[in-house]
PDB file of N, CA and C in Angstrom:
ATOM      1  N   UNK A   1      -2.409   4.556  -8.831  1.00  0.00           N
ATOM      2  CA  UNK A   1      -1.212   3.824  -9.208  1.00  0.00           C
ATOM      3  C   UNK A   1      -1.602   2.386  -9.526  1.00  0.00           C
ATOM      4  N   UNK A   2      -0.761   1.968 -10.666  1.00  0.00           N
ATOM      5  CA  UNK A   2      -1.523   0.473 -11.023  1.00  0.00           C
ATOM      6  C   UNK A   2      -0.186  -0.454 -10.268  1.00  0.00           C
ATOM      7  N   UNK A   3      -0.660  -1.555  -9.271  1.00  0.00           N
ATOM      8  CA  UNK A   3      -0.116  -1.816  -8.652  1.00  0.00           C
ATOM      9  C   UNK A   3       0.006  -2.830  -9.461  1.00  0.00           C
ATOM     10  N   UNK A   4      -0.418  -3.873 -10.395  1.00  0.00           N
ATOM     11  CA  UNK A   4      -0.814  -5.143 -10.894  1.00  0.00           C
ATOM     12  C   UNK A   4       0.948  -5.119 -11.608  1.00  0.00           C
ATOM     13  N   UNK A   5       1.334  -3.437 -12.350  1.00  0.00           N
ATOM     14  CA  UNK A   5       2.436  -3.668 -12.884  1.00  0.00           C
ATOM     15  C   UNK A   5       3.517  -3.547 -12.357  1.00  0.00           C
ATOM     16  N   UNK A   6       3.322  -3.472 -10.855  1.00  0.00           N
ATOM     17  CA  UNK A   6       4.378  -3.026 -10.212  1.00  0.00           C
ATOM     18  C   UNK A   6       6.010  -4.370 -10.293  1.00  0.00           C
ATOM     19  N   UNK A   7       6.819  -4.260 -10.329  1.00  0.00           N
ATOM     20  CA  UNK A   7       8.112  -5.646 -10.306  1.00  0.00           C
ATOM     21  C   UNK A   7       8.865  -5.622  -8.456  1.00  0.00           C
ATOM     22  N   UNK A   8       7.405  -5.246  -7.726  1.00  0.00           N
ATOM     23  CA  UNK A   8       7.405  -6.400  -6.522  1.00  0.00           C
ATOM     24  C   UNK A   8       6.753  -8.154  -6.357  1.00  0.00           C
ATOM     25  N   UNK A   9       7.344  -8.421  -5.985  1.00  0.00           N
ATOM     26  CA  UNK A   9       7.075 -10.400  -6.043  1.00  0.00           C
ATOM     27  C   UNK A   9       5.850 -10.627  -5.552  1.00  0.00           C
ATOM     28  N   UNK A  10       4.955 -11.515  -5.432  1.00  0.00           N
ATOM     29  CA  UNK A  10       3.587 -11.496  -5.375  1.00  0.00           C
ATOM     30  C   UNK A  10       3.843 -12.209  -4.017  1.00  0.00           C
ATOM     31  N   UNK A  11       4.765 -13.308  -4.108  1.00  0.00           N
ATOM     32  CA  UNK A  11       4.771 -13.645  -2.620  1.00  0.00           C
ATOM     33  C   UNK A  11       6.217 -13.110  -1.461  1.00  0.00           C
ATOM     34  N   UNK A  12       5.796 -13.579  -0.191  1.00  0.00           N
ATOM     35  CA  UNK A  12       7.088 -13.197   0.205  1.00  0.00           C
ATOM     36  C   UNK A  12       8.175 -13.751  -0.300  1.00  0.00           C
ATOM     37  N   UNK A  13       9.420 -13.294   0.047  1.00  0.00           N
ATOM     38  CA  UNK A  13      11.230 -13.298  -0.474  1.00  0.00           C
ATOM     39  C   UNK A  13      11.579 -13.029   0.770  1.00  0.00           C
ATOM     40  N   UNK A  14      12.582 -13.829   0.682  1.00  0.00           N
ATOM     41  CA  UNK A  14      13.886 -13.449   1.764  1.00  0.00           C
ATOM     42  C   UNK A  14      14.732 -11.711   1.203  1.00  0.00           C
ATOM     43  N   UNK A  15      14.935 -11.789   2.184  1.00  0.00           N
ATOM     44  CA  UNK A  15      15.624  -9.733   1.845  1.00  0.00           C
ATOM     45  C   UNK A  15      16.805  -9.773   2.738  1.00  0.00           C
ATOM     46  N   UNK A  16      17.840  -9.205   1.724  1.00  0.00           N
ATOM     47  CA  UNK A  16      19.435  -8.666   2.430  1.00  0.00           C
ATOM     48  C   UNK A  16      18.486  -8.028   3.254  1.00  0.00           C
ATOM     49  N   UNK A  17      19.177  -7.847   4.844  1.00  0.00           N
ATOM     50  CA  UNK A  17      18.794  -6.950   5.639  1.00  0.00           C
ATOM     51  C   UNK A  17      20.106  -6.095   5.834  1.00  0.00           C
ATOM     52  N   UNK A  18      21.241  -6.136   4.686  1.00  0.00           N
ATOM     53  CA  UNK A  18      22.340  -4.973   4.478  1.00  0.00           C
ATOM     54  C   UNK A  18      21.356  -4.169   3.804  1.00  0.00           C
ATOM     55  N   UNK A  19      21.140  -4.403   2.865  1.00  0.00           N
ATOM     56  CA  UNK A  19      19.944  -3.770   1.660  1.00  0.00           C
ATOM     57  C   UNK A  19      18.867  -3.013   2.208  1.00  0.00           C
ATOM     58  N   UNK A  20      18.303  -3.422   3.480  1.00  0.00           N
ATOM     59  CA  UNK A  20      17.059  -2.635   3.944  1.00  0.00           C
ATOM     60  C   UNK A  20      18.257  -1.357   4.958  1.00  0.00           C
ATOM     61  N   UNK A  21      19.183  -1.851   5.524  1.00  0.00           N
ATOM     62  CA  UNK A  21      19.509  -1.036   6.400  1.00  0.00           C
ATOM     63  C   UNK A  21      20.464   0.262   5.728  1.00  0.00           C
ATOM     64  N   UNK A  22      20.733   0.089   4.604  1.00  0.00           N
ATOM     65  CA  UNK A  22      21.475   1.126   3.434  1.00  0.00           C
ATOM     66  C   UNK A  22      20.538   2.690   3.597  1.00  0.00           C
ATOM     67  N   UNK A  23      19.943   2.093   3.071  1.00  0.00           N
ATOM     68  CA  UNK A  23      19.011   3.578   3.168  1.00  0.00           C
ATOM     69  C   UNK A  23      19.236   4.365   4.055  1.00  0.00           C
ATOM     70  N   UNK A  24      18.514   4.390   5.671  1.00  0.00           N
ATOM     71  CA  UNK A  24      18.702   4.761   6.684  1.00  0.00           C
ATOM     72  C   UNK A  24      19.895   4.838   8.063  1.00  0.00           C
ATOM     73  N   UNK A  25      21.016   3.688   7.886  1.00  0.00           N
ATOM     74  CA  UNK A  25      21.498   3.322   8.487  1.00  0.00           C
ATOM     75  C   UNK A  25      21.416   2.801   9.858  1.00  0.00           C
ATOM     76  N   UNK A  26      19.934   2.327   9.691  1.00  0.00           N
ATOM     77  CA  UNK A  26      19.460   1.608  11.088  1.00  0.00           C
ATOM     78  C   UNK A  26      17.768   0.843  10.517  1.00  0.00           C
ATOM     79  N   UNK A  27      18.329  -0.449  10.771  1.00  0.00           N
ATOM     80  CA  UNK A  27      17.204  -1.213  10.277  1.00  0.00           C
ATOM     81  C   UNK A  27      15.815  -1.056  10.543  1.00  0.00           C
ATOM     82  N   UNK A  28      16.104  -0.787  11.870  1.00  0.00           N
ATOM     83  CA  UNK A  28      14.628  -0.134  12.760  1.00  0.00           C
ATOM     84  C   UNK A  28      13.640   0.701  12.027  1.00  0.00           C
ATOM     85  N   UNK A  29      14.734   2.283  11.417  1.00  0.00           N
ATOM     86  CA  UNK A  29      14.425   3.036  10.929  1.00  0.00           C
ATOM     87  C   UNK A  29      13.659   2.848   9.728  1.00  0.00           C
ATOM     88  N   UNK A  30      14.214   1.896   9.208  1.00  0.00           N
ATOM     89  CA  UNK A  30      14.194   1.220   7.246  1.00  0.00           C
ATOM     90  C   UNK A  30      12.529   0.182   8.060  1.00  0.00           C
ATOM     91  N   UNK A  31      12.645  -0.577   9.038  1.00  0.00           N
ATOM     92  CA  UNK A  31      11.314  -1.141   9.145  1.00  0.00           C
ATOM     93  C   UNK A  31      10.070  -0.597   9.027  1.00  0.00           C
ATOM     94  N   UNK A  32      10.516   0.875   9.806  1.00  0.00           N
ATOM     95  CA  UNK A  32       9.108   1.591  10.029  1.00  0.00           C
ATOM     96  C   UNK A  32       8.677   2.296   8.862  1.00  0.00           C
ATOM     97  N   UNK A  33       9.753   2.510   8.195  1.00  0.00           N
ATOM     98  CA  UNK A  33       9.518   3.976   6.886  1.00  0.00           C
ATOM     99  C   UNK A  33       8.360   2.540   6.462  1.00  0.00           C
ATOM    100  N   UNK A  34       8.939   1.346   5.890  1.00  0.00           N
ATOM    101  CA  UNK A  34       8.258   0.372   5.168  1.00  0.00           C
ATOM    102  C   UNK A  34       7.144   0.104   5.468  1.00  0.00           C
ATOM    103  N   UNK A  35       6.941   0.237   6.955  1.00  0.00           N
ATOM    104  CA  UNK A  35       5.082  -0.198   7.633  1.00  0.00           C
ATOM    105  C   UNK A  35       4.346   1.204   7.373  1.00  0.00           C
ATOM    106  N   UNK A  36       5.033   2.473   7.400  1.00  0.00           N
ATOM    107  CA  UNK A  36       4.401   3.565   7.196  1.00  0.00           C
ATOM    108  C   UNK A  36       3.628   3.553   5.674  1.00  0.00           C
ATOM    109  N   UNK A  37       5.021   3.339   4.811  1.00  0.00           N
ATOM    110  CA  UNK A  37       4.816   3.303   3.752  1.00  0.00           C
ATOM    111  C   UNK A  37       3.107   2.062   3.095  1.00  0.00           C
ATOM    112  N   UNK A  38       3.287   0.990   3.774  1.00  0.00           N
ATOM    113  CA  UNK A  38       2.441  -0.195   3.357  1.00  0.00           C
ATOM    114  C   UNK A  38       1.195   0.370   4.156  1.00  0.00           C
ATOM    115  N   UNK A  39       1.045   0.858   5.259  1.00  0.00           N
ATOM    116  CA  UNK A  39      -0.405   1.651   5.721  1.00  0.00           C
ATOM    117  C   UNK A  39      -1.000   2.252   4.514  1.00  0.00           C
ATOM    118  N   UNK A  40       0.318   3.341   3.901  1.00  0.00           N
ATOM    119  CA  UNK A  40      -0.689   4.310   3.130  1.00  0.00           C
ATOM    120  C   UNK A  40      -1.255   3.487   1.948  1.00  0.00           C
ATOM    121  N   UNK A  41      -0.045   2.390   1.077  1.00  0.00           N
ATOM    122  CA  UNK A  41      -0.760   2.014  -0.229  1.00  0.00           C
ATOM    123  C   UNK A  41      -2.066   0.791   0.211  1.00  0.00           C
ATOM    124  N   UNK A  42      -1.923   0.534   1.562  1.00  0.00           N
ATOM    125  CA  UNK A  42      -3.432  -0.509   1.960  1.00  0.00           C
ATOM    126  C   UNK A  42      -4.675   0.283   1.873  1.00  0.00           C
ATOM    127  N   UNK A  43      -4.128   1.541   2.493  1.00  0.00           N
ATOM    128  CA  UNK A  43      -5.627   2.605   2.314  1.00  0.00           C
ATOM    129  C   UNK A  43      -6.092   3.188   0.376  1.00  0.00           C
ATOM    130  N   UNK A  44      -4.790   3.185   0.487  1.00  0.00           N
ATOM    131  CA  UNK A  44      -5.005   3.242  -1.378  1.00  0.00           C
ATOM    132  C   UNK A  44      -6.207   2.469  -1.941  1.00  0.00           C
ATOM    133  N   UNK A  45      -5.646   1.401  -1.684  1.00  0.00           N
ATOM    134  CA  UNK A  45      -5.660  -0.216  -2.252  1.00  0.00           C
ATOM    135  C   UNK A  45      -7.579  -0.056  -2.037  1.00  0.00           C
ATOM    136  N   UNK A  46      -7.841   0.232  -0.434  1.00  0.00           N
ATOM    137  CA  UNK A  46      -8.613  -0.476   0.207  1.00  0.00           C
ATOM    138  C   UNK A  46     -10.032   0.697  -0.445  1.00  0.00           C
ATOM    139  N   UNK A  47      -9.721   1.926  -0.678  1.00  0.00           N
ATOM    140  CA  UNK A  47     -10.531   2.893  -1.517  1.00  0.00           C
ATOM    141  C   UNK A  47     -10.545   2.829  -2.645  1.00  0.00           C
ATOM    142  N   UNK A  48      -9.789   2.312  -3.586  1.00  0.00           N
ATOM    143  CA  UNK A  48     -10.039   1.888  -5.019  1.00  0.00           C
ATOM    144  C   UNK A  48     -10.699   0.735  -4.961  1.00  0.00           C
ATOM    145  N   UNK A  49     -10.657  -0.327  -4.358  1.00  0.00           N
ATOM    146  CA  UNK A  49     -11.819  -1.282  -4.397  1.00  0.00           C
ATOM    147  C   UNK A  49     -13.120  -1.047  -3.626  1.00  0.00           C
ATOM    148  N   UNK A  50     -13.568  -0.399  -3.016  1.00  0.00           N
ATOM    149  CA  UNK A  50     -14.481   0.248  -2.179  1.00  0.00           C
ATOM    150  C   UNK A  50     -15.088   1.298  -3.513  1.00  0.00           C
ATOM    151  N   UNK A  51     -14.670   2.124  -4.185  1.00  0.00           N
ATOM    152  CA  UNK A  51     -14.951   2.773  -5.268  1.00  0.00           C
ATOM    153  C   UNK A  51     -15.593   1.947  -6.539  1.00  0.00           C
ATOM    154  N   UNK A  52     -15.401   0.963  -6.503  1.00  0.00           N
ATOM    155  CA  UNK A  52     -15.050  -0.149  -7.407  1.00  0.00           C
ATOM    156  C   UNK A  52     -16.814  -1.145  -7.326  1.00  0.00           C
ATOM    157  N   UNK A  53     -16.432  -1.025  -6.490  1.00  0.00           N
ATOM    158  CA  UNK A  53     -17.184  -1.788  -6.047  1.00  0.00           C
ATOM    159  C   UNK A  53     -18.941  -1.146  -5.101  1.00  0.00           C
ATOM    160  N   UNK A  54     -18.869   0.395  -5.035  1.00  0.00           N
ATOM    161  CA  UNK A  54     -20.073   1.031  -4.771  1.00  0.00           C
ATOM    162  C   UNK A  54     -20.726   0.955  -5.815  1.00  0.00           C
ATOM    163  N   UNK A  55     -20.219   1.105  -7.013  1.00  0.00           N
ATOM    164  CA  UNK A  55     -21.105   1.342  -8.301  1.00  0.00           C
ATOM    165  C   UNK A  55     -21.309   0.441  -8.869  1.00  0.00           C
ATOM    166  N   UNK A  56     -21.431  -1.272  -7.903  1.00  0.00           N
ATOM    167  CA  UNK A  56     -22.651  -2.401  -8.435  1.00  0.00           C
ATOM    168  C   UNK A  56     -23.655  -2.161  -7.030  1.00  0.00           C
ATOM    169  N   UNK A  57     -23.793  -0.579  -6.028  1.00  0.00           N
ATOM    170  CA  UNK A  57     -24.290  -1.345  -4.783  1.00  0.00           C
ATOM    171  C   UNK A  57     -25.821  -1.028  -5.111  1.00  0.00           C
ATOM    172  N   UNK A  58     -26.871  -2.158  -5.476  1.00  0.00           N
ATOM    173  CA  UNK A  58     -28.073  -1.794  -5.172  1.00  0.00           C
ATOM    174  C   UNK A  58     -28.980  -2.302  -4.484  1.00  0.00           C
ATOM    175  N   UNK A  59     -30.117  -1.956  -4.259  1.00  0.00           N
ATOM    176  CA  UNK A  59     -31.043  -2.327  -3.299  1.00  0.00           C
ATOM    177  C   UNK A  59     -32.184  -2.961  -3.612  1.00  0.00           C
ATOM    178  N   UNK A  60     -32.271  -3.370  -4.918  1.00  0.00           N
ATOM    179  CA  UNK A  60     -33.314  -4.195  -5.150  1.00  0.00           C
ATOM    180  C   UNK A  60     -32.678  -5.631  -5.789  1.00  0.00           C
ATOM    181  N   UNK A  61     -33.629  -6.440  -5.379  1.00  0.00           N
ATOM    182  CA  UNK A  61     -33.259  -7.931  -6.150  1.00  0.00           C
ATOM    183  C   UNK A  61     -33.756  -8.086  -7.274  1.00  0.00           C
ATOM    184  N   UNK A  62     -32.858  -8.815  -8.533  1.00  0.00           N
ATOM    185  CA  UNK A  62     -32.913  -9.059  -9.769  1.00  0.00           C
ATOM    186  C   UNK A  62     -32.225  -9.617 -10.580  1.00  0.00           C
ATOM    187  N   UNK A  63     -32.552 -10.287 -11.740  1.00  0.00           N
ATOM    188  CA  UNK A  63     -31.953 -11.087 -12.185  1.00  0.00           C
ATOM    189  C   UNK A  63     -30.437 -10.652 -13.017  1.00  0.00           C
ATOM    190  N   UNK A  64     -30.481  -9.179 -12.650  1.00  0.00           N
ATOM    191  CA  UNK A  64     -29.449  -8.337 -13.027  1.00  0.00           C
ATOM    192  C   UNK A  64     -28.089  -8.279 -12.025  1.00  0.00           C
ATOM    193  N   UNK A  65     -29.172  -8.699 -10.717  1.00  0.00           N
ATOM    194  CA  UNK A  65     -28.014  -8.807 -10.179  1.00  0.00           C
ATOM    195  C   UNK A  65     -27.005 -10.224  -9.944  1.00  0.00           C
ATOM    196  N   UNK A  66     -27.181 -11.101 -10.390  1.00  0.00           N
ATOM    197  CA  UNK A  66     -26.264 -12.352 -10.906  1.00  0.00           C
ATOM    198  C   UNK A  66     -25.042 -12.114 -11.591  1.00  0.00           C
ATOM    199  N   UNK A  67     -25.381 -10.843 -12.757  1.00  0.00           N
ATOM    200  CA  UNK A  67     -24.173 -10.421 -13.659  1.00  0.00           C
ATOM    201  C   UNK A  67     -23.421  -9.560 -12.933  1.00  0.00           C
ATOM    202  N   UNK A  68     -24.259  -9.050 -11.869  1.00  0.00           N
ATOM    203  CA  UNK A  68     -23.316  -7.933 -11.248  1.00  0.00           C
ATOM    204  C   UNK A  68     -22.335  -8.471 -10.264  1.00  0.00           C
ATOM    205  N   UNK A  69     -22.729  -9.826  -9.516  1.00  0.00           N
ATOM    206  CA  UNK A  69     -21.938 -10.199  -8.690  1.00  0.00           C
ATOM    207  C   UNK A  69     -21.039 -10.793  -9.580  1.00  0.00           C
ATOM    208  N   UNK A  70     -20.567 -11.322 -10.688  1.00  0.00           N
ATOM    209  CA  UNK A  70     -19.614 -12.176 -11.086  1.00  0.00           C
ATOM    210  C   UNK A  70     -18.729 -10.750 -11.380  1.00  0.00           C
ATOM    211  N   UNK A  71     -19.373  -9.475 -12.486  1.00  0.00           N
ATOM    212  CA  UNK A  71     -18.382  -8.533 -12.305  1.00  0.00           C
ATOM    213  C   UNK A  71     -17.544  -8.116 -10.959  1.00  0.00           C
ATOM    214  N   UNK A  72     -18.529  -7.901  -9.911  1.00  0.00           N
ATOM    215  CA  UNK A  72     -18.010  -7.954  -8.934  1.00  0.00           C
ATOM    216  C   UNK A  72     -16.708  -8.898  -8.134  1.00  0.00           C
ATOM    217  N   UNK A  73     -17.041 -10.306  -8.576  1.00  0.00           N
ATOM    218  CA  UNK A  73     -16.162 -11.308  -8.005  1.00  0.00           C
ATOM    219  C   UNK A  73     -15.148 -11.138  -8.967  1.00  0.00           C
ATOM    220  N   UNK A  74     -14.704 -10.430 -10.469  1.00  0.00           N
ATOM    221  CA  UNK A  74     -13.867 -10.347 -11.066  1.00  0.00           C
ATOM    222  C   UNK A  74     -13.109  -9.379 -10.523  1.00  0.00           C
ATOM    223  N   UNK A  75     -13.656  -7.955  -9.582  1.00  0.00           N
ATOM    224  CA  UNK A  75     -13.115  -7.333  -9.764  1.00  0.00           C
ATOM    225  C   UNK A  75     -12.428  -7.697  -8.392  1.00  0.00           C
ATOM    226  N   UNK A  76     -12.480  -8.529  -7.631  1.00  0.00           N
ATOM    227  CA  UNK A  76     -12.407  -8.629  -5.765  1.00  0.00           C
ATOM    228  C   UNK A  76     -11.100  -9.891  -6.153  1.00  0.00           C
ATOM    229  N   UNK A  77     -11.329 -10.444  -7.420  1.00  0.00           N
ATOM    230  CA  UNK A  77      -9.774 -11.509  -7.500  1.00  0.00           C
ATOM    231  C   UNK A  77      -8.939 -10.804  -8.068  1.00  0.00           C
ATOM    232  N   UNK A  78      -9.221  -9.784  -9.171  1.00  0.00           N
ATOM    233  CA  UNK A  78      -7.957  -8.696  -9.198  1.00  0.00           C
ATOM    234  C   UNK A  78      -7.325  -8.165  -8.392  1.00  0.00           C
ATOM    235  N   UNK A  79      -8.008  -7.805  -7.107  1.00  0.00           N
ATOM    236  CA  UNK A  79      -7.409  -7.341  -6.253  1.00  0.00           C
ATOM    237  C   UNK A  79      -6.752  -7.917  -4.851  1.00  0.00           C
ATOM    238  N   UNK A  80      -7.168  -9.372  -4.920  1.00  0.00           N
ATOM    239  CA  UNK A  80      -6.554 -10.412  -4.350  1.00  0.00           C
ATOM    240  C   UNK A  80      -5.293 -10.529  -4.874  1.00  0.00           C
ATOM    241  N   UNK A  81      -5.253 -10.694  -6.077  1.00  0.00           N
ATOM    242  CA  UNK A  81      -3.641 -11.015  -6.848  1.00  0.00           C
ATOM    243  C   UNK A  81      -2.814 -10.231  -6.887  1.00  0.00           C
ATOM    244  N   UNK A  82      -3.056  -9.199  -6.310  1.00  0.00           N
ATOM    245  CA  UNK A  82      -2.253  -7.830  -6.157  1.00  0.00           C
ATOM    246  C   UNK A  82      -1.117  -8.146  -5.228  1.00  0.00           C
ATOM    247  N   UNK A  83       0.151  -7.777  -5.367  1.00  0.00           N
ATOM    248  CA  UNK A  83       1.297  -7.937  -4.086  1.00  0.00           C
ATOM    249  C   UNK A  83       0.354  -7.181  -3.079  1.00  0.00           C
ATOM    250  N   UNK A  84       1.197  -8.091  -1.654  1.00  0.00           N
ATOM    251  CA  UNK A  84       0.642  -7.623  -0.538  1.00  0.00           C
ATOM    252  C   UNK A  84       1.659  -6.022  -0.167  1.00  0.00           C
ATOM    253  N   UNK A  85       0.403  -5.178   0.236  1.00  0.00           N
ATOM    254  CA  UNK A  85       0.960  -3.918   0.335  1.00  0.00           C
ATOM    255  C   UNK A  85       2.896  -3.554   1.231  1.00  0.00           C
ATOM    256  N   UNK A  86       3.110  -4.642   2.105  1.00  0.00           N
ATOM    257  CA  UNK A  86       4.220  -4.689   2.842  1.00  0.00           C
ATOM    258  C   UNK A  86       5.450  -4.615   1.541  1.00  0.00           C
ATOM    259  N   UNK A  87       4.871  -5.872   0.296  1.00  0.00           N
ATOM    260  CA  UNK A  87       6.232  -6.430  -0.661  1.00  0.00           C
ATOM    261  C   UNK A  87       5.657  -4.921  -1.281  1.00  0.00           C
ATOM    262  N   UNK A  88       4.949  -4.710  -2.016  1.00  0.00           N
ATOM    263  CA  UNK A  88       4.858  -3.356  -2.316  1.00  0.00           C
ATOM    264  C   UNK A  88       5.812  -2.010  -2.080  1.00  0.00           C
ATOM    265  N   UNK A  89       5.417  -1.810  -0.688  1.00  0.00           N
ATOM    266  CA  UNK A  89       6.298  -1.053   0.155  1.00  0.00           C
ATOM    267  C   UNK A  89       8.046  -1.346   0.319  1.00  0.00           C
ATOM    268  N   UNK A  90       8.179  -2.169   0.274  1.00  0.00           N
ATOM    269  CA  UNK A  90       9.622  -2.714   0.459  1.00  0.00           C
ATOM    270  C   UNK A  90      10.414  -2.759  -0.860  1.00  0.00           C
ATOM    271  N   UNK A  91       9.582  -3.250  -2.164  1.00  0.00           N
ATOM    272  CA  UNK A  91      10.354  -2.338  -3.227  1.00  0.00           C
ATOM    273  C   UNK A  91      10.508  -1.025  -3.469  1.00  0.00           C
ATOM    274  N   UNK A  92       9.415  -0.279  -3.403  1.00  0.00           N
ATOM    275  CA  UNK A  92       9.936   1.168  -3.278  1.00  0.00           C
ATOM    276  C   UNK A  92      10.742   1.458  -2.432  1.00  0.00           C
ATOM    277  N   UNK A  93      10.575   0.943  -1.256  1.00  0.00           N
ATOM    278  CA  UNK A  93      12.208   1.396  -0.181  1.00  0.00           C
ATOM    279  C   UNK A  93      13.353   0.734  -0.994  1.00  0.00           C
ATOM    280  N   UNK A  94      13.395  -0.135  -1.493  1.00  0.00           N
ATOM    281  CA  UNK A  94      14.553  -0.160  -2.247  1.00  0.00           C
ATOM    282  C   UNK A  94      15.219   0.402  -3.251  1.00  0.00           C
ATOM    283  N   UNK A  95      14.202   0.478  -4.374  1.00  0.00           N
ATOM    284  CA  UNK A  95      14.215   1.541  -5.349  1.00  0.00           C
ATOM    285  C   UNK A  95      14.498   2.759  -5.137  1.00  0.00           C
ATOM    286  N   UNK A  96      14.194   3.121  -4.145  1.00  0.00           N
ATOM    287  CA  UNK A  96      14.358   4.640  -3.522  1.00  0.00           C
ATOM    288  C   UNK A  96      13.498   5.500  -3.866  1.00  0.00           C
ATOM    289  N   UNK A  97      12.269   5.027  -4.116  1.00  0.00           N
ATOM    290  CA  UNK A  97      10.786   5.301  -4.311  1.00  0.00           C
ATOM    291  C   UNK A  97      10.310   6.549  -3.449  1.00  0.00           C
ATOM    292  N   UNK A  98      10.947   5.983  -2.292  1.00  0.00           N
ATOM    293  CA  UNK A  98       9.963   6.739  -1.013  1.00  0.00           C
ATOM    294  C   UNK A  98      11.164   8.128  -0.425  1.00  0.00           C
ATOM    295  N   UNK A  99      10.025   8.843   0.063  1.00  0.00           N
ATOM    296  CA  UNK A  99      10.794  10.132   0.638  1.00  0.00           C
ATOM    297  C   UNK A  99      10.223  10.374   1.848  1.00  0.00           C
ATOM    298  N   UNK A 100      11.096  10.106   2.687  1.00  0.00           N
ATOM    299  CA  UNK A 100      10.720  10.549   3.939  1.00  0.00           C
ATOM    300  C   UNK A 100      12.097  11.489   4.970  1.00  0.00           C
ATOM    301  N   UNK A 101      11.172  11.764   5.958  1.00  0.00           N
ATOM    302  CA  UNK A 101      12.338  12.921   6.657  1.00  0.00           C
ATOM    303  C   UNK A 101      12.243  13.042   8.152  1.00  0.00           C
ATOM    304  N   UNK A 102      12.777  12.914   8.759  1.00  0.00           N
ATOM    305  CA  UNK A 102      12.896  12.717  10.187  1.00  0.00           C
ATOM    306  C   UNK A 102      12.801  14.017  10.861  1.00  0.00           C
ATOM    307  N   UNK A 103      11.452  14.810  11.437  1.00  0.00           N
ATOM    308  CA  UNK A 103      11.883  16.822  12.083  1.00  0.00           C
ATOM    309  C   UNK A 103      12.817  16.487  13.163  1.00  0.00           C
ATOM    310  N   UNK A 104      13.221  15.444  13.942  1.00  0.00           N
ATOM    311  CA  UNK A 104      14.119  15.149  15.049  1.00  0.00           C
ATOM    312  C   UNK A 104      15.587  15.705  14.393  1.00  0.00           C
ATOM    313  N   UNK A 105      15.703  15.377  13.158  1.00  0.00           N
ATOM    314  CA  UNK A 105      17.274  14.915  12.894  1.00  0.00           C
ATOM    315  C   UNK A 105      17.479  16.409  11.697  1.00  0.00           C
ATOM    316  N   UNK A 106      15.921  16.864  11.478  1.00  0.00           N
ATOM    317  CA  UNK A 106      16.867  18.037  10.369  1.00  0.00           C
ATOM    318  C   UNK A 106      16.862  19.529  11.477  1.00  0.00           C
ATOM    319  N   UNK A 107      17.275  19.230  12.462  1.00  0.00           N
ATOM    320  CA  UNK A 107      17.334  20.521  13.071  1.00  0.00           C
ATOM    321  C   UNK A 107      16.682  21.890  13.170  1.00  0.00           C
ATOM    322  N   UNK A 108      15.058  21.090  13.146  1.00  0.00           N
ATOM    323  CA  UNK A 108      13.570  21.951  12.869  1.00  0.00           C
ATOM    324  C   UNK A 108      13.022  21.639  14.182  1.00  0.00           C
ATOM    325  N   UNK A 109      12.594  22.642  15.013  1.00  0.00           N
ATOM    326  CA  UNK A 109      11.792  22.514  16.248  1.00  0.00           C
ATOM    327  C   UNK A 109      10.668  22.777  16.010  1.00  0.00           C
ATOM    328  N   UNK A 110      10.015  21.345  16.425  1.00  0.00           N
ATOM    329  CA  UNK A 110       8.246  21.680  16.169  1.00  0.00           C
ATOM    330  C   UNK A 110       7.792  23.026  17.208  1.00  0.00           C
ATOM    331  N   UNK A 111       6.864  23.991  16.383  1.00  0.00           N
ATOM    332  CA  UNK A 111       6.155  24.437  17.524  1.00  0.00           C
ATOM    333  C   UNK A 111       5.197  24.231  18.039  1.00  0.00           C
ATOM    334  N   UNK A 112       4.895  24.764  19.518  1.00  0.00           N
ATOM    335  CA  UNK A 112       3.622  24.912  20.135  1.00  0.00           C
ATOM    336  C   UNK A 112       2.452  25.586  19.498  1.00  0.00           C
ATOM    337  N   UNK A 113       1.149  25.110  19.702  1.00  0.00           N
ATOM    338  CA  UNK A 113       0.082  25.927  19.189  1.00  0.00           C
ATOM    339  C   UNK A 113      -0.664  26.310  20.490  1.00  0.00           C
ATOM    340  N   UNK A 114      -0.957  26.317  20.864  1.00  0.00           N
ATOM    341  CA  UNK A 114      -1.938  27.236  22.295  1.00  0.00           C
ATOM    342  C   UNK A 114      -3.107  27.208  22.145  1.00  0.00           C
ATOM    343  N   UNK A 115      -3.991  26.844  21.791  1.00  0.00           N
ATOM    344  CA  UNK A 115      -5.579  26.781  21.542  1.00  0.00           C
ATOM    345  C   UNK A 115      -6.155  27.022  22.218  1.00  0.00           C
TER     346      UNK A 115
END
């Protein structure tokens, strides 16, 4: 997912907290979906630059590698400028991006496994 185009704000904003609590009808609820939610796109985030960034990793010194670190430092401020995964997360909870489901509340009993 290209996050660069995403139309979350780069820095924090103040937020209706009517607006967060709509969704769920309990703010609590609307907090956590949002930290759940911002875990997963940090791990996203944090393996596309890790990917990104294995394929300058080498082990010898050279004058090759000068060009590789500036690609490198290009690619590590792209991903600095990226919204922080939380504002991320918090537009899709608004948008109604995200799908989540509570097994407490849809009247599904987890079962036991016995191992």
């Amino acid at each position: 997912m290209d996050y660069k185009k995403s139309k979350s704000p780069v820095n924090t904003v103040t937020r209706d907290v009517v607006e967060l609590w709509k969704g769920t009808n309990n703010i609590y609820e609307s907090v956590a979906i949002i930290a759940k939610r911002a875990n997963q796109i940090s791990i996203e985030i944090k393996q596309d630059l890790s990917k990104k960034l294995a394929e300058f990793a080498s082990y010898s010194d050279s004058l090759e590698e000068v060009f590789e670190n500036r690609e490198q430092i290009e690619i590590s401020r792209y991903y600095e400028k990226l919204p922080k995964p939380v504002l991320l997360a918090t537009q899709e909870f608004l948008d109604g991006n995200i799908y989540w489901r509570d097994p407490s509340k849809d009247g599904v009993e987890e079962e036991e496994y016995n191992i």
